[in-house]
N, C-alpha and C. Protein backbone atom coordinates (compact mmCIF):
# COMPACT_ATOMS: atom_id res chain seq x y z
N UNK A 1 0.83 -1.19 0.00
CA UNK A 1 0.00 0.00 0.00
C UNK A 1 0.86 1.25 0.00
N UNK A 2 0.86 2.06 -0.62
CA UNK A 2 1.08 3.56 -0.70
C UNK A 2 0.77 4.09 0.49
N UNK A 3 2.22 5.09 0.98
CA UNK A 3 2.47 5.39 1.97
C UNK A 3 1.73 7.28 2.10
N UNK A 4 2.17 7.29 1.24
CA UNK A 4 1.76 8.49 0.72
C UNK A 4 1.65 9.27 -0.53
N UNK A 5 1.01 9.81 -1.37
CA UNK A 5 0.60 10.45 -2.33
C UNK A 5 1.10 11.89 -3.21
N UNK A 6 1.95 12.17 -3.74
CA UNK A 6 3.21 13.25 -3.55
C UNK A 6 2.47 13.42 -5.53
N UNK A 7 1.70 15.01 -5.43
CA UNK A 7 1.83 15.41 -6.79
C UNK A 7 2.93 16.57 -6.96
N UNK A 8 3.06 17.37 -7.93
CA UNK A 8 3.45 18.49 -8.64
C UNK A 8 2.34 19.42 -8.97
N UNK A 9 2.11 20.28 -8.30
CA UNK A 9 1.30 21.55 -8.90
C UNK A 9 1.58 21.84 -10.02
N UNK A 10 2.63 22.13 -10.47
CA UNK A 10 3.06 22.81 -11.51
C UNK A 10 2.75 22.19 -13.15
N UNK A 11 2.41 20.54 -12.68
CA UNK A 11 2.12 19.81 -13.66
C UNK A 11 0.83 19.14 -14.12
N UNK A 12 0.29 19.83 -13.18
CA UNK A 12 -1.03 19.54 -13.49
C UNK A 12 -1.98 19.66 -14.95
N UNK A 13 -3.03 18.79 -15.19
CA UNK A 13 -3.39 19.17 -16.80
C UNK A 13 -4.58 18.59 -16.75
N UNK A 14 -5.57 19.28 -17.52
CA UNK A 14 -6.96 18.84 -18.01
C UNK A 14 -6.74 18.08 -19.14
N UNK A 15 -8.03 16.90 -18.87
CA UNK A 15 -8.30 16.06 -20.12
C UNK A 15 -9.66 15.97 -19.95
N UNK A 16 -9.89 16.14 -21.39
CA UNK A 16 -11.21 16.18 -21.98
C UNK A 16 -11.17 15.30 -23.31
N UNK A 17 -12.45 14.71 -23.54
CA UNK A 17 -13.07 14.56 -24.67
C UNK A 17 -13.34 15.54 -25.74
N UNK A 18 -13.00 15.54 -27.01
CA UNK A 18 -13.43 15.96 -28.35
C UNK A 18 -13.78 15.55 -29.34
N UNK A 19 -14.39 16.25 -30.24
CA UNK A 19 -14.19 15.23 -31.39
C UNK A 19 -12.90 15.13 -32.50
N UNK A 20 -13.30 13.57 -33.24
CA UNK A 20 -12.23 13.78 -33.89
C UNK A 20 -12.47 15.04 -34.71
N UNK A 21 -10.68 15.42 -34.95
CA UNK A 21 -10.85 16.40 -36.27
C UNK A 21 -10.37 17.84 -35.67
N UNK A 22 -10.35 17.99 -34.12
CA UNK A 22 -10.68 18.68 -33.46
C UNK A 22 -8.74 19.49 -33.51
N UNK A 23 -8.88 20.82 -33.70
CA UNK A 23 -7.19 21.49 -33.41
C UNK A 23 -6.62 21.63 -32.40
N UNK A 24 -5.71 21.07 -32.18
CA UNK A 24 -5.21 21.45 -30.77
C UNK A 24 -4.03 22.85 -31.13
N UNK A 25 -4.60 24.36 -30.94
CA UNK A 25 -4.31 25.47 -31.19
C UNK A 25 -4.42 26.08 -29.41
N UNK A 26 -3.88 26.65 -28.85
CA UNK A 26 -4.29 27.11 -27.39
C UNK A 26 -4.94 28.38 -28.19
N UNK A 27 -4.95 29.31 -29.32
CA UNK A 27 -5.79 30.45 -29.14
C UNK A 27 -7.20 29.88 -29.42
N UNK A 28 -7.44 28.95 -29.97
CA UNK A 28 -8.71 28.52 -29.77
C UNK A 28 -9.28 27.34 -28.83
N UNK A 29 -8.97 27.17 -27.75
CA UNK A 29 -9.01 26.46 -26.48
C UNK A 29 -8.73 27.26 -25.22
N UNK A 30 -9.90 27.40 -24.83
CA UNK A 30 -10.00 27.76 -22.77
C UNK A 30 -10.63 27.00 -22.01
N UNK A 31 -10.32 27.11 -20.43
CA UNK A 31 -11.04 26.30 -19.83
C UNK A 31 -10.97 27.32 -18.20
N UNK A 32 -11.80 26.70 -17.95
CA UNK A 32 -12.37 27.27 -16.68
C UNK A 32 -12.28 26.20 -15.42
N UNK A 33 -12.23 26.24 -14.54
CA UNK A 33 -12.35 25.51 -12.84
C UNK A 33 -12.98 26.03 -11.72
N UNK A 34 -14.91 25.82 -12.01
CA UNK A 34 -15.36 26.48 -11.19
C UNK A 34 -15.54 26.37 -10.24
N UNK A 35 -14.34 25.72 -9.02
CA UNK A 35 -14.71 25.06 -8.02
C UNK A 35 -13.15 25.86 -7.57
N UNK A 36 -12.48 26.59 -8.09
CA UNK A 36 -11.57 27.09 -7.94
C UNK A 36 -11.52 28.69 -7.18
N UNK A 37 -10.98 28.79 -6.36
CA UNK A 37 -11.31 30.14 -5.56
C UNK A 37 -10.40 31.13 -5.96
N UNK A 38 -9.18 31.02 -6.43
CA UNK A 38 -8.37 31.99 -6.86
C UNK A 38 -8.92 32.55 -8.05
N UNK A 39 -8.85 31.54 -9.07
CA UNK A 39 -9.11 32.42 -10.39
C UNK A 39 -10.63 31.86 -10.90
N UNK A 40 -11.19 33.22 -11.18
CA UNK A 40 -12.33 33.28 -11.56
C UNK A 40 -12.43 33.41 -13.29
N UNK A 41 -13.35 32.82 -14.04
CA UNK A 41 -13.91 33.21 -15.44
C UNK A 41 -12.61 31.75 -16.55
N UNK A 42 -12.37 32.51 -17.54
CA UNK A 42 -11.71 31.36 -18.65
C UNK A 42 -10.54 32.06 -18.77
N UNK A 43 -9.79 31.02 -18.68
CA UNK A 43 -8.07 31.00 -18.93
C UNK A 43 -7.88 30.18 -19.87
N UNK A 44 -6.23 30.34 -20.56
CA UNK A 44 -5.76 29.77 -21.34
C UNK A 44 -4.72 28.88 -20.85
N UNK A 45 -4.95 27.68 -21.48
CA UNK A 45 -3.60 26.40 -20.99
C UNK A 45 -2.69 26.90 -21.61
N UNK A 46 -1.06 26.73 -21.08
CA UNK A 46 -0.13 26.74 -21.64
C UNK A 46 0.47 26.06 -22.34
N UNK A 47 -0.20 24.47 -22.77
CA UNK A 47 -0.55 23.62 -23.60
C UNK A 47 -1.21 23.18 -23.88
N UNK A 48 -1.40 22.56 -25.41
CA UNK A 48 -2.07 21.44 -25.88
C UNK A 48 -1.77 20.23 -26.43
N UNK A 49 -2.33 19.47 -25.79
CA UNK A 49 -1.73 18.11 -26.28
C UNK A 49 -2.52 17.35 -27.04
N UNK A 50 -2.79 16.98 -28.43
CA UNK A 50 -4.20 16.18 -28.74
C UNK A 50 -3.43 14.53 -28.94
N UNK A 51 -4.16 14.06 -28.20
CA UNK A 51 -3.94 11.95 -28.61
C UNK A 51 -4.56 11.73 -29.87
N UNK A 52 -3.48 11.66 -30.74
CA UNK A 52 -3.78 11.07 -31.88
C UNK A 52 -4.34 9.52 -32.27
N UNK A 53 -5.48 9.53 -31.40
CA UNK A 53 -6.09 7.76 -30.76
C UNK A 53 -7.84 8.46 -31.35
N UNK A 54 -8.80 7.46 -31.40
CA UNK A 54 -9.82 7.84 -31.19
C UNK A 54 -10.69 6.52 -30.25
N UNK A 55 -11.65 6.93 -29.50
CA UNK A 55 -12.07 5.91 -28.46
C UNK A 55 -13.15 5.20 -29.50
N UNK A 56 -13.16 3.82 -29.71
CA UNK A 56 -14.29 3.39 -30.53
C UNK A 56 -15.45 3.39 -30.18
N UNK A 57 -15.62 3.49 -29.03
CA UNK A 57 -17.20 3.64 -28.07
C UNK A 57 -17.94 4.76 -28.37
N UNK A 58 -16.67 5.78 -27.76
CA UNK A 58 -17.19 6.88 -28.12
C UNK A 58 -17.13 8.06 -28.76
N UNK A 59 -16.33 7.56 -30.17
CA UNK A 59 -15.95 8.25 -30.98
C UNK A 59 -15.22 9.75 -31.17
N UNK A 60 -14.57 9.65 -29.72
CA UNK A 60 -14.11 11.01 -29.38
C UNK A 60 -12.64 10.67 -29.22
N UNK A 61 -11.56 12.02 -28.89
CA UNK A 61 -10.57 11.58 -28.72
C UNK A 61 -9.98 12.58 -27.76
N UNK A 62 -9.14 12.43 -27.09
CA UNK A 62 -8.30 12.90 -25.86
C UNK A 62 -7.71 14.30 -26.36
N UNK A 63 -7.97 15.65 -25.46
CA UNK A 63 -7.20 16.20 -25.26
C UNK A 63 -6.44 16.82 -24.37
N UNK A 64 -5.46 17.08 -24.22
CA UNK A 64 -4.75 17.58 -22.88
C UNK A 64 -4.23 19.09 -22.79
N UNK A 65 -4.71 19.63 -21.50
CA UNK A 65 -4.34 21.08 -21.80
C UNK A 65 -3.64 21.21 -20.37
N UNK A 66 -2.59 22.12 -21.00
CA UNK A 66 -1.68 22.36 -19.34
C UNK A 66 -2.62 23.23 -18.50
N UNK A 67 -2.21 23.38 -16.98
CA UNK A 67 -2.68 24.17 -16.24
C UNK A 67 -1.42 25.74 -16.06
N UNK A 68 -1.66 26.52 -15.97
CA UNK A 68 -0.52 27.17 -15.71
C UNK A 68 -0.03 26.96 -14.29
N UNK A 69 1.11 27.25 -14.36
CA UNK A 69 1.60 27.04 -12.59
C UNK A 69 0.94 28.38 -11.87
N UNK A 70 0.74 29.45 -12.34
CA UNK A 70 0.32 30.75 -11.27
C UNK A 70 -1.30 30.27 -11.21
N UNK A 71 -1.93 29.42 -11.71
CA UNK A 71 -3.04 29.23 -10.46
C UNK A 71 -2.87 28.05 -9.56
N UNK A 72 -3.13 28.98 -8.52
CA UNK A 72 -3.56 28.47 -6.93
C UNK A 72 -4.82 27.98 -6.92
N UNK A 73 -4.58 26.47 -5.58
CA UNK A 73 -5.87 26.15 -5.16
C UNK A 73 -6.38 24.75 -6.17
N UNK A 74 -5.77 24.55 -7.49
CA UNK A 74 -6.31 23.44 -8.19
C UNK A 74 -5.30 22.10 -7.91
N UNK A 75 -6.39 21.32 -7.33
CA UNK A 75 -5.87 19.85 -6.91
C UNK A 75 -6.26 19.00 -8.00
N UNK A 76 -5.85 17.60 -7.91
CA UNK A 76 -6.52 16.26 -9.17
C UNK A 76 -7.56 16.53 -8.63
N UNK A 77 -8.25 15.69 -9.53
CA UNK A 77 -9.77 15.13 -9.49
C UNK A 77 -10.84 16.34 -9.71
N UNK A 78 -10.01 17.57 -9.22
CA UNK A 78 -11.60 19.13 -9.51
C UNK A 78 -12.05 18.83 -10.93
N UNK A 79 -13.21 19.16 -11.11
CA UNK A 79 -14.12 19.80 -12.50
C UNK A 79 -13.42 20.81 -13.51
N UNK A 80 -13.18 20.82 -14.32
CA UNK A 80 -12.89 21.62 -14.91
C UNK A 80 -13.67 21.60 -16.57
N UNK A 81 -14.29 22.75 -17.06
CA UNK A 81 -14.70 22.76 -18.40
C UNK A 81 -13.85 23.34 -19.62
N UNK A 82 -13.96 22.56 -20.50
CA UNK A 82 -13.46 23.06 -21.75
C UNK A 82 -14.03 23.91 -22.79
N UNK A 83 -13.34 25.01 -23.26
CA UNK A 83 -14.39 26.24 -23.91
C UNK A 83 -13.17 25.46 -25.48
N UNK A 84 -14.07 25.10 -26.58
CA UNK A 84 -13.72 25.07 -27.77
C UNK A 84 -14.26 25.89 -28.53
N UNK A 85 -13.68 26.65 -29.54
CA UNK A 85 -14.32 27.32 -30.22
C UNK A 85 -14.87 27.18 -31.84
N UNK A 86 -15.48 27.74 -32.30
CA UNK A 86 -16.04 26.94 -33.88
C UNK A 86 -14.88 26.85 -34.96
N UNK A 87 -13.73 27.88 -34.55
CA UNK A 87 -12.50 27.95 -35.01
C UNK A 87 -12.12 26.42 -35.06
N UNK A 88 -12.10 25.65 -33.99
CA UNK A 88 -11.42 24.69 -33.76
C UNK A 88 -11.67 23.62 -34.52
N UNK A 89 -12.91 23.62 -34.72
CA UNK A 89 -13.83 22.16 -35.25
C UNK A 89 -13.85 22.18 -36.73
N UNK A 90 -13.18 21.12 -36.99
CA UNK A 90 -13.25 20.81 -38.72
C UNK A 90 -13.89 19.70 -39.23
N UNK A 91 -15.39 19.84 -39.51
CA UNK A 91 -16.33 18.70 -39.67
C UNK A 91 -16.05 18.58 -40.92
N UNK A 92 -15.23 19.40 -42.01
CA UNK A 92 -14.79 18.39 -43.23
C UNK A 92 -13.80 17.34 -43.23
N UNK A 93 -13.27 17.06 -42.01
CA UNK A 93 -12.45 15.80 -42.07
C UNK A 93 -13.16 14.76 -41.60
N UNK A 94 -14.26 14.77 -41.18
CA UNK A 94 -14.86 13.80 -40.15
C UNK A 94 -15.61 13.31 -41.16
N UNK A 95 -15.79 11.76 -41.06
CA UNK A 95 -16.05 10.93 -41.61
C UNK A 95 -17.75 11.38 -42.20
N UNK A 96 -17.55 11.02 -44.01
CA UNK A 96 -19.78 11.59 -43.96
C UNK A 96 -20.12 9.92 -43.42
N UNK A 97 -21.69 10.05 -42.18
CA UNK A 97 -22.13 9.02 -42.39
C UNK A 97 -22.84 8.94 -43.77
N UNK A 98 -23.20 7.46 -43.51
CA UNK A 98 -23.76 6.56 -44.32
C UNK A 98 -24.81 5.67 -44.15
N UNK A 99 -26.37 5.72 -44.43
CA UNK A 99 -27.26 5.13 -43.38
C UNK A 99 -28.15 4.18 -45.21
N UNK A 100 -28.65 3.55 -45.07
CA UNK A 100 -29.25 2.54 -45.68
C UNK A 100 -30.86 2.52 -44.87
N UNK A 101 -31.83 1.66 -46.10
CA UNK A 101 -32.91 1.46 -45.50
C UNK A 101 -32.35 -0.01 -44.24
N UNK A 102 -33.31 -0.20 -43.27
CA UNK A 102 -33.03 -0.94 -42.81
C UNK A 102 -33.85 -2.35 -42.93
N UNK A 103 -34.34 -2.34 -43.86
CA UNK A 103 -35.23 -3.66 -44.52
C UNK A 103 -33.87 -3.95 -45.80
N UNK A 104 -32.88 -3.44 -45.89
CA UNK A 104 -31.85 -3.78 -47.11
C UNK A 104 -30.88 -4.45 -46.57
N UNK A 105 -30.96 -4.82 -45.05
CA UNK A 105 -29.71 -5.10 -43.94
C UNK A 105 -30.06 -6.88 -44.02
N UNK A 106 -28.78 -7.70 -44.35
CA UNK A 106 -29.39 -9.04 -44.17
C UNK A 106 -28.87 -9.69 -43.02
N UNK A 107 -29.23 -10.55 -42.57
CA UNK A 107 -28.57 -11.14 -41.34
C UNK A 107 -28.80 -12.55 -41.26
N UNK A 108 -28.02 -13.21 -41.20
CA UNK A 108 -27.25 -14.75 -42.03
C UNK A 108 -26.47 -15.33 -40.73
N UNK A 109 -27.09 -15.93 -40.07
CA UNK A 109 -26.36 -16.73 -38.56
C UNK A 109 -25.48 -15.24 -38.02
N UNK A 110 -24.34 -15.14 -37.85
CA UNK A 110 -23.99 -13.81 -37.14
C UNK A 110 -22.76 -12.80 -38.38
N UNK A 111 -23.66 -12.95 -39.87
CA UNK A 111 -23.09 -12.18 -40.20
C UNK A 111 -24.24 -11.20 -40.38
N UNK A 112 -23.68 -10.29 -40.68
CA UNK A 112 -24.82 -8.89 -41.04
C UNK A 112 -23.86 -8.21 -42.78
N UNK A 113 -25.22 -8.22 -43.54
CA UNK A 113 -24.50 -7.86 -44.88
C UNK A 113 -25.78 -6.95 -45.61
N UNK A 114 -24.86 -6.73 -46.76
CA UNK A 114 -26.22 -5.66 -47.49
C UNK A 114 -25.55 -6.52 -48.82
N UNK A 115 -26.31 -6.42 -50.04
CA UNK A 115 -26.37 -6.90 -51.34
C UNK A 115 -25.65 -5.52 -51.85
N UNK A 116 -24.35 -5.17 -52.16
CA UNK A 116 -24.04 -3.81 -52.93
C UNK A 116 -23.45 -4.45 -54.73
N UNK A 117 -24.25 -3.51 -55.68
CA UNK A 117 -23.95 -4.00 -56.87
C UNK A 117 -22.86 -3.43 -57.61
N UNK A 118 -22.21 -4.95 -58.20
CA UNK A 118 -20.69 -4.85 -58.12
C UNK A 118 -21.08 -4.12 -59.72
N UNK A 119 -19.49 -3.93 -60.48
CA UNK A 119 -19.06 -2.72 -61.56
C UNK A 119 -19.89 -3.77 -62.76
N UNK A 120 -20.31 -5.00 -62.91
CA UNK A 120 -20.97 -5.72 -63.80
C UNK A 120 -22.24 -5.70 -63.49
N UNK A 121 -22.76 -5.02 -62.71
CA UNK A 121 -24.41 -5.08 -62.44
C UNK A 121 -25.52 -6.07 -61.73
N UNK A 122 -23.89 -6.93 -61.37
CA UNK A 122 -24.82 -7.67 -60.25
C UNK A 122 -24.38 -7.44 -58.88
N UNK A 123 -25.79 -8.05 -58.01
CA UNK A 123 -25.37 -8.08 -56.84
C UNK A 123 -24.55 -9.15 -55.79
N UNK A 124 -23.68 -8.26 -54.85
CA UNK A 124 -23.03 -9.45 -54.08
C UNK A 124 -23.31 -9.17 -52.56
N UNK A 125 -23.10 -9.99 -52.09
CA UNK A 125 -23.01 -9.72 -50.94
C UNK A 125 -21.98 -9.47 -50.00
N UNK A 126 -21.86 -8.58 -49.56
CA UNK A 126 -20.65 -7.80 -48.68
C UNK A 126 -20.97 -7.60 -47.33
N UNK A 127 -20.26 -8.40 -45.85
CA UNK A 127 -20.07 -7.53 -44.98
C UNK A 127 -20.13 -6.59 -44.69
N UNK A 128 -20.92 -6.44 -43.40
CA UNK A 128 -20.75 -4.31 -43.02
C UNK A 128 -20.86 -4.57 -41.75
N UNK A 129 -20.38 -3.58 -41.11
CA UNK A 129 -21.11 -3.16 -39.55
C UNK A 129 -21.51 -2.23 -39.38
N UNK A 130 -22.36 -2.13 -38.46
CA UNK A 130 -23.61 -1.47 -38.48
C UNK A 130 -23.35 -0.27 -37.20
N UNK A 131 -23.99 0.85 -36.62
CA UNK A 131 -24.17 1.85 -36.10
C UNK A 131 -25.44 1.79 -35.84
N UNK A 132 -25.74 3.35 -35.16
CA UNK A 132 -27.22 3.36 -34.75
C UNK A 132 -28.42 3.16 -35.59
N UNK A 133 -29.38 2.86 -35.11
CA UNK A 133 -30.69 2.66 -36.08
C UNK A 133 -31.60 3.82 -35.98
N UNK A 134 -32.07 4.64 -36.78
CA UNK A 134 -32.74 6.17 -36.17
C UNK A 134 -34.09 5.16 -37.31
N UNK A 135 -35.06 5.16 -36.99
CA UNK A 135 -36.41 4.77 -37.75
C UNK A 135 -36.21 3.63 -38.34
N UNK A 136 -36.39 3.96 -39.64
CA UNK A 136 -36.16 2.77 -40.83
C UNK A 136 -35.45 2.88 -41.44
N UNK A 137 -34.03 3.72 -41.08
CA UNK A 137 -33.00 3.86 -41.63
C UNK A 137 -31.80 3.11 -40.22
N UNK A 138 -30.30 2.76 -41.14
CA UNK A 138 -29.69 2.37 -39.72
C UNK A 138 -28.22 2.38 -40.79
N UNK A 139 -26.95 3.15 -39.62
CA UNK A 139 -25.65 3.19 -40.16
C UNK A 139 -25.25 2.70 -40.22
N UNK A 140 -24.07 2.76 -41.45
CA UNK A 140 -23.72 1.78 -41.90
C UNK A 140 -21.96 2.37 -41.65
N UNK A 141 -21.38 1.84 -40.48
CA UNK A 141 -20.06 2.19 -40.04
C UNK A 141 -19.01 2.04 -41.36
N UNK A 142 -18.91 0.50 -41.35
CA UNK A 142 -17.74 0.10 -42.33
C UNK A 142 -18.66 -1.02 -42.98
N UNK A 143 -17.87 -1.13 -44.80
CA UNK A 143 -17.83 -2.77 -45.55
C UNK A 143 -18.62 -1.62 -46.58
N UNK A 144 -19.14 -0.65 -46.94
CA UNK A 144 -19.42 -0.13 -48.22
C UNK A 144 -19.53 1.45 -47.92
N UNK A 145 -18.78 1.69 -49.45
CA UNK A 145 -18.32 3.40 -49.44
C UNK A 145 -19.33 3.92 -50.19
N UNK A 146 -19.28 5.36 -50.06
CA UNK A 146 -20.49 6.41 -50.01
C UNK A 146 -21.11 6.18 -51.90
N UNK A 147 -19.92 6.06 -52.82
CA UNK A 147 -20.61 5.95 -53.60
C UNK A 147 -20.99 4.82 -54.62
N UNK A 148 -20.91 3.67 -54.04
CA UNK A 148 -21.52 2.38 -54.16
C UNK A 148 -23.08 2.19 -53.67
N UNK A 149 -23.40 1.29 -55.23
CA UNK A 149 -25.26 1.35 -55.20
C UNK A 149 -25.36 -0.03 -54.41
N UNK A 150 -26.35 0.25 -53.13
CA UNK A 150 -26.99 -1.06 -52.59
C UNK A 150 -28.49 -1.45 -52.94
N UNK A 151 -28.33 -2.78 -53.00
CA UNK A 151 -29.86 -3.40 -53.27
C UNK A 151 -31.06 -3.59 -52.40
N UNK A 152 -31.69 -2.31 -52.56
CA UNK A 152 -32.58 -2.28 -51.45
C UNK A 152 -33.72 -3.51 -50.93
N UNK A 153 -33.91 -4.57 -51.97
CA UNK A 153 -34.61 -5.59 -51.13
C UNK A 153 -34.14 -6.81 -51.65
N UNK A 154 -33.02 -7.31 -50.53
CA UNK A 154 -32.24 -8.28 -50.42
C UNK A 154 -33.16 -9.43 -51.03
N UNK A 155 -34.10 -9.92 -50.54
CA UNK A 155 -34.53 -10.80 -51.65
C UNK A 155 -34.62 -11.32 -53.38
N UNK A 156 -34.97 -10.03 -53.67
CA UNK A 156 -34.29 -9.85 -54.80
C UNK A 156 -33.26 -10.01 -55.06
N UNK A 157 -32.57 -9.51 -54.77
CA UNK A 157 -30.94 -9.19 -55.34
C UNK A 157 -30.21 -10.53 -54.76
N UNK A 158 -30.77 -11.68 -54.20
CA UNK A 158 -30.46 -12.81 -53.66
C UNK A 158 -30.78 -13.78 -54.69
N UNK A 159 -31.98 -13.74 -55.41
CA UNK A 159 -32.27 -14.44 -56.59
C UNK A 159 -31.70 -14.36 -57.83
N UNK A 160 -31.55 -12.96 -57.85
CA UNK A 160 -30.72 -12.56 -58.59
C UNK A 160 -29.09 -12.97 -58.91
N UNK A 161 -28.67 -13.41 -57.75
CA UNK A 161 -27.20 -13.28 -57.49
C UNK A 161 -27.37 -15.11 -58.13
């Protein structure tokens, strides 16, 4: 067992969630600690660190921002919020979804596939995995790209094949 517990003030750092795509720029990143008695309102980290990782769960990815050493009073574990700004966010790198009817989705002991028609005009069947289901539509993560035609009623395109 640990005898005792020995940090560095000086090294202290926020981590937050973003999305991917997201700049790690400090003029467009602040954060605040409102549980903090010295300094009041939004400050700037004296770094940024972005993890070039993304979490598959939750499709976000790590960033790290220094604390400066001249604030007082911030221990581990406090709250702290992250101010990003629209500067920061670049939704043209981020993946376009891709959603299908969900009567076009086949499911074959534990594979899950869609019928996409190959460059000769027929259909095959291809692997995919799947994402959320919003109605009668449902995403289509990976196994077919944005501009490939799928066969919307697998039956068909099964007789066909």
């Amino acid at each position: 067992r640990a005898l005792m517990v020995i940090y560095a003030p000086a090294d202290l750092r926020i981590t937050a969630s973003v999305p991917p795509g997201t700049k790690a720029d400090t003029s467009t990143i602040q954060f605040e600690i409102p549980g903090s008695t010295s300094v009041k309102g939004l400050m700037t980290p004296h770094s940024v660190q972005l993890i070039p990782a993304v979490d598959s769960t939750t499709h976000t990815s790590q960033i790290r921002l220094g604390i400066p050493a001249s604030l007082k009073g911030a221990v581990p574990g406090m709250f702290a919020r992250v101010w990003i700004s629209a500067d920061a966010k670049t939704p043209s790198t981020l993946p376009e979804r891709l959603y299908v009817p969900a009567t076009a989705v086949v499911h074959r002991g534990e594979m899950t596939g869609l019928y996409v028609v190959n460059a000769q005009g027929q259909p095959v069947l291809r692997q995919i995995r799947l994402g959320h289901a919003q109605g009668n539509i449902v995403e289509v993560l990976s196994g077919v790209g944005k501009n490939e035609k799928v066969a919307a009623d697998p039956q068909a395109a099964a007789k066909a094949h």
